[in-house]
Protein backbone atom coordinates (compact mmCIF):
# COMPACT_ATOMS: atom_id res chain seq x y z
CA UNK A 1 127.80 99.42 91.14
CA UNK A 2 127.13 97.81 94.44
CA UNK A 3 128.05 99.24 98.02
CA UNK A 4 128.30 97.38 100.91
CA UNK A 5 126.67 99.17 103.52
CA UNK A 6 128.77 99.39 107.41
CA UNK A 7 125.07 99.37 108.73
CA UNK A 8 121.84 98.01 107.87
CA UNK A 9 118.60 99.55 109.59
CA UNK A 10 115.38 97.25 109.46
CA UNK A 11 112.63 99.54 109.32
CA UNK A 12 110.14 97.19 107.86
CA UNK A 13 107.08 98.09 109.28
CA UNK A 14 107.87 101.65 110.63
CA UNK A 15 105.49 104.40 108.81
CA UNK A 16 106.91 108.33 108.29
CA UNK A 17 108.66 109.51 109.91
CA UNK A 18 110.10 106.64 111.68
CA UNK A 19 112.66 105.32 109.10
CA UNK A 20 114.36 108.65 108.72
CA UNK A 21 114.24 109.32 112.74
CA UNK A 22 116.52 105.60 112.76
CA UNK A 23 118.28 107.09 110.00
CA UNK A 24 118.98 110.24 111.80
CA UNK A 25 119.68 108.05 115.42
CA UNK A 26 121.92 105.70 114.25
CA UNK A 27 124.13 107.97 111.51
CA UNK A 28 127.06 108.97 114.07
CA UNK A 29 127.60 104.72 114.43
CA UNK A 30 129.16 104.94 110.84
CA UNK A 31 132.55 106.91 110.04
CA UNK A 32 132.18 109.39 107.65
CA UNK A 33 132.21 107.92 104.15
CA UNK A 34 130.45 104.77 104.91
CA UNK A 35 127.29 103.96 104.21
CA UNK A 36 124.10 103.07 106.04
CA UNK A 37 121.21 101.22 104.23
CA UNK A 38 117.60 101.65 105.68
CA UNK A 39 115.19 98.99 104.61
CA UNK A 40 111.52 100.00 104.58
CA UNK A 41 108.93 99.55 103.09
CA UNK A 42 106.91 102.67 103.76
CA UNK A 43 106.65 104.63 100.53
CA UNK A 44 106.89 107.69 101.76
CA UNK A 45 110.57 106.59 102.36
CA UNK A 46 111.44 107.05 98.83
CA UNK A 47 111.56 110.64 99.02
CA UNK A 48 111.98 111.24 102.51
CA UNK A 49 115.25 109.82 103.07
CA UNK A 50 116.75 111.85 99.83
CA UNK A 51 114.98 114.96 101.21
CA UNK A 52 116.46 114.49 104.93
CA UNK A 53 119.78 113.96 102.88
CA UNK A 54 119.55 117.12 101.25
CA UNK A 55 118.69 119.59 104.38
CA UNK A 56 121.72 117.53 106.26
CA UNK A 57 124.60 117.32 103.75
CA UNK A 58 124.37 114.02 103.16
CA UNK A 59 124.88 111.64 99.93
CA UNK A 60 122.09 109.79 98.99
CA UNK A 61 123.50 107.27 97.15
CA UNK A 62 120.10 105.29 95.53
CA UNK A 63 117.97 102.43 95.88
CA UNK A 64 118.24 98.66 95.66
CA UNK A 65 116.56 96.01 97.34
CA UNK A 66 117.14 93.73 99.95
CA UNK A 67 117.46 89.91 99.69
CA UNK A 68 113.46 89.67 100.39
CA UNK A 69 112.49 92.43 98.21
CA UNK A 70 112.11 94.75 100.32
CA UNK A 71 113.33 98.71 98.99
CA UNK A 72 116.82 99.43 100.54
CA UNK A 73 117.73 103.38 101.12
CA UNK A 74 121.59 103.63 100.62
CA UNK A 75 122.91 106.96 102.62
CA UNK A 76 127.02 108.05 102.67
CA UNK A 77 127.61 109.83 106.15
CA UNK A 78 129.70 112.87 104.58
CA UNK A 79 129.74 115.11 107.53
CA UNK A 80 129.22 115.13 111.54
CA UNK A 81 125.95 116.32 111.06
CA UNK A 82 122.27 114.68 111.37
């Protein structure tokens, strides 16, 4: 299955916390029920982003990978909250 993400968030280069605090920042520019891809490259991304899902009632929808490799956080904005 692939989604098309409404927004994509460059993070390469940004250690923790940083991709989640863009993740977090820029969530309200989506509707509910699109989704927001954050590319990064930190590993600690890889569970942060599904745990800062989690404690904000958001779908994490999985991984792929961006046209230069590159891991690609897919998030669905499923409430107000961040």
């Amino acid at each position: 299955m692939t989604v098309e993400p409404a927004l994509e968030l460059d993070c390469r280069g940004l250690l923790c916390p940083r991709p989640v605090i863009e993740l977090a920042k820029h969530l309200t520019d989506v509707p509910v029920g699109a989704v927001i891809a954050v590319v990064a490259e930190d590993p600690a991304a890889a569970h942060d982003i599904p745990a800062w899902c989690r404690m904000r009632s958001q779908e994490y929808v999985g991984t792929d990978t961006a046209a230069d490799g590159v891991a690609r956080y897919l998030v669905r904005r499923t409430s107000a909250g961040g």
